[in-house]
Protein backbone atom coordinates (compact mmCIF):
# COMPACT_ATOMS: atom_id res chain seq x y z
CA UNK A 1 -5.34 9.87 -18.69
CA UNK A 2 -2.97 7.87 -16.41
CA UNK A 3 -1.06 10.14 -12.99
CA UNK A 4 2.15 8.34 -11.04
CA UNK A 5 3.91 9.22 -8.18
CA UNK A 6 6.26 7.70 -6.20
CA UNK A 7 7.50 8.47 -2.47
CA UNK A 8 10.72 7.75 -0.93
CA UNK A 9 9.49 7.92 3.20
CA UNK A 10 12.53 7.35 6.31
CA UNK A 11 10.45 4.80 8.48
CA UNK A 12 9.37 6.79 10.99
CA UNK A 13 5.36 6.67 12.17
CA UNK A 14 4.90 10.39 10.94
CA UNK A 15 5.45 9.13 7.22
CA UNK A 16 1.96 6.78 7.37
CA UNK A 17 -0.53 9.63 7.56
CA UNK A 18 1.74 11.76 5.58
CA UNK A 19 1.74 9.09 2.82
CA UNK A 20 -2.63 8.41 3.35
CA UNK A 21 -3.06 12.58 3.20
CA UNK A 22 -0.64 12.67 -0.12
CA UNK A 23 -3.32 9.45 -1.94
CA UNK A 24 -6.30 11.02 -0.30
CA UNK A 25 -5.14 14.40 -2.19
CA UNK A 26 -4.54 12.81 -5.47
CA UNK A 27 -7.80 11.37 -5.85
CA UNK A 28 -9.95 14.18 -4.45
CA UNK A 29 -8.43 16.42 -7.23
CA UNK A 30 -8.48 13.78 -9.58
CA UNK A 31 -12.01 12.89 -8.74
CA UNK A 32 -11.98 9.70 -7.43
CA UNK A 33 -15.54 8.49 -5.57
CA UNK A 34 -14.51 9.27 -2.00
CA UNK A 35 -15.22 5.93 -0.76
CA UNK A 36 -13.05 3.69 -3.08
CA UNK A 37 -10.06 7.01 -1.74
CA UNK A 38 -10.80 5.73 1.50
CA UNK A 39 -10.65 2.49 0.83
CA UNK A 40 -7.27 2.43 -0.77
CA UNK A 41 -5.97 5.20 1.89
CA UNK A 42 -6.46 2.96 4.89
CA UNK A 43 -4.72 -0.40 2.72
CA UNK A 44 -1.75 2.29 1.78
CA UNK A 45 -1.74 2.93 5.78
CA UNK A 46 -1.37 -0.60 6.71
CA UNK A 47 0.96 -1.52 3.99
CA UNK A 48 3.45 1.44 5.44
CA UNK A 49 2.75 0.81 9.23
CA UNK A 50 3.96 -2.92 8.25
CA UNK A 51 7.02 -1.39 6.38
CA UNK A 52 7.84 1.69 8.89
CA UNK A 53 7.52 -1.89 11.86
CA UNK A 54 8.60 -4.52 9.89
CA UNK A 55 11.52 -2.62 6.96
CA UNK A 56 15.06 -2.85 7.63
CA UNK A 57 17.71 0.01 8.09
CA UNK A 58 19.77 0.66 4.88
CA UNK A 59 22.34 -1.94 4.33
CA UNK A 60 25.33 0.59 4.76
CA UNK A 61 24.54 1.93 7.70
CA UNK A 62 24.81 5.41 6.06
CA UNK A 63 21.21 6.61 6.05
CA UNK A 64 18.34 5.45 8.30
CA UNK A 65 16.18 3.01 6.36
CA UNK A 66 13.37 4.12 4.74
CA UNK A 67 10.54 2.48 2.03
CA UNK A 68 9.34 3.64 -1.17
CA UNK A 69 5.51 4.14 -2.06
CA UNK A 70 4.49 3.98 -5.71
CA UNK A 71 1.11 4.93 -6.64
CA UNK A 72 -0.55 4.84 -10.43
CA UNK A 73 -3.81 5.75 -11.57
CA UNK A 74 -4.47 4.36 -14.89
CA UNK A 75 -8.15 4.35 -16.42
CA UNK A 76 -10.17 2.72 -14.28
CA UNK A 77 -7.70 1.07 -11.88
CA UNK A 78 -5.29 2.54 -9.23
CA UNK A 79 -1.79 0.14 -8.17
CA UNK A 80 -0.50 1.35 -5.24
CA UNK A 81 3.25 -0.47 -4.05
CA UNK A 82 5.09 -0.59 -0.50
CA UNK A 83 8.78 -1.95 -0.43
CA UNK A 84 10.31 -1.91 2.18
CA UNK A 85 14.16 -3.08 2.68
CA UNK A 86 13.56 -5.19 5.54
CA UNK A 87 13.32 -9.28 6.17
CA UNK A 88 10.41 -9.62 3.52
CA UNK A 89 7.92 -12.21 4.24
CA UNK A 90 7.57 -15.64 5.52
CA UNK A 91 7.09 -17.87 3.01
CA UNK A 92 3.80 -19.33 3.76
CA UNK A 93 2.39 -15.14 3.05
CA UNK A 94 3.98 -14.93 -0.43
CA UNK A 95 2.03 -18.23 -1.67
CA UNK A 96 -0.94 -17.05 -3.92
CA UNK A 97 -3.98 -17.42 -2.41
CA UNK A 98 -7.90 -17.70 -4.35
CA UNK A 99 -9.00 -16.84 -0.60
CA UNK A 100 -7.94 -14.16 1.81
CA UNK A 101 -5.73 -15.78 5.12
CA UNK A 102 -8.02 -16.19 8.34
CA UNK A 103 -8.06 -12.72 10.49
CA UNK A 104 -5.77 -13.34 13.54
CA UNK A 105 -7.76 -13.44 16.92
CA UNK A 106 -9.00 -10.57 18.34
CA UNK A 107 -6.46 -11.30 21.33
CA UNK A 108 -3.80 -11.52 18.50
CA UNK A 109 -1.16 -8.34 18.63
CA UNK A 110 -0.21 -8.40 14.99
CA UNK A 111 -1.19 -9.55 11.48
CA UNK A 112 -4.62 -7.41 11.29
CA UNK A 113 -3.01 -5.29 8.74
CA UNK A 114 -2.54 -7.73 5.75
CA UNK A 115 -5.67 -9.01 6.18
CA UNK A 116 -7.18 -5.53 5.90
CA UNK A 117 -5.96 -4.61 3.27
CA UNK A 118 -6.96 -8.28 1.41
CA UNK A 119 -10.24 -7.14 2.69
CA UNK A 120 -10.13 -3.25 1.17
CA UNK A 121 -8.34 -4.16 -2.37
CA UNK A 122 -10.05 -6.14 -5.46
CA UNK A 123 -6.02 -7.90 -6.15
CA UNK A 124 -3.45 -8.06 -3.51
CA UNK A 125 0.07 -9.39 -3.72
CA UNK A 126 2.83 -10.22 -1.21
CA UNK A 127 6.28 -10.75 -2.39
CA UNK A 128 9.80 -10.54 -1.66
CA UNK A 129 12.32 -8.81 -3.37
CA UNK A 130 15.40 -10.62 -4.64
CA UNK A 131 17.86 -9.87 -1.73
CA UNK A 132 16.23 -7.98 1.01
CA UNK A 133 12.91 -6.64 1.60
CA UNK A 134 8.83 -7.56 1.37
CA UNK A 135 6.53 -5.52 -1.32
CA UNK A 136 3.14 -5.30 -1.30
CA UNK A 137 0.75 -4.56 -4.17
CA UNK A 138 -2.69 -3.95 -3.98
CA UNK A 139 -5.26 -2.73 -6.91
CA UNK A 140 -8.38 -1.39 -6.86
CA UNK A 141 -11.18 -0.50 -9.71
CA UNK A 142 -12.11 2.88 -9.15
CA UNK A 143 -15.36 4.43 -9.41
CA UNK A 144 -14.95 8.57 -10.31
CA UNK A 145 -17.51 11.37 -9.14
CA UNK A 146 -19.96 13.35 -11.87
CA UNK A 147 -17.65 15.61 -12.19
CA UNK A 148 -14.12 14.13 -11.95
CA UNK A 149 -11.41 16.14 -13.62
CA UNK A 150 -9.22 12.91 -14.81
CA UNK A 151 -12.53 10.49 -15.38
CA UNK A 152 -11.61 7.73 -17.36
CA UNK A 153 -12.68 7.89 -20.83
């Protein structure tokens, strides 16, 4: 059995932990071992403190900008996507990588966050979107408890 949901969020710092408690949900009731949920709740909060800092305002000015949060359990894998409408990345992030960047100092002020979440996910992937905006994807294998209601067959 495969579950999707996705999440339109205004970027405001209330929407990270409202996002993390929304995952954290799914997988408890779907069964999901609750270290692999916690895993992949504190990647989904990085990825959306990095769009809620990062993500641009809506291009008409109409509506305050927001991001969108796309989650999918499928089998034995969960995809989770942030896209923001902001700047998108710097070039030298969106290169693939066979090794996860260095972690920034420890005096450093930003750039923890991707690096977590390399750290936290089995795949990761940077991008930008054609126009405006960065997206991250991250995956994960899961691992389900004895007595998971949506265990993969």
């Amino acid at each position: 059995m495969s579950i999707w949901w996705s999440l339109h969020l205004r970027r405001e710092a209330a929407s990270v932990p409202l996002a993390r408690r929304l995952l954290l949900g799914a997988m408890e009731t779907a069964g999901v071992d609750p270290d692999i949920s916690f895993d992949l709740s504190v990647a989904l909060s990085e990825a959306c403190a990095n769009a809620v800092e990062h993500g641009g305002d809506d291009p008409t000015g109409e509506a305050p900008g927001g991001y969108r949060v796309t989650a999918y359990l499928d089998g034995e894998l969960c995809r989770i996507e942030v896209a923001d409408s902001g700047p998108g990345f710097p070039s030298r992030r969106v290169v693939r990588r066979t090794t996860p960047a260095p972690v920034p100092a420890p005096t450093s002020e930003n750039g923890r966050g991707l690096c977590l979440i390399e750290q936290l996910a089995d795949h990761v992937h940077f991008r930008n979107r054609p126009g405006h905006g960065a997206v991250v994807s991250f995956d994960k294998i899961l691992k389900w408890r004895e007595d998971a209601l949506l265990r993969a067959m």
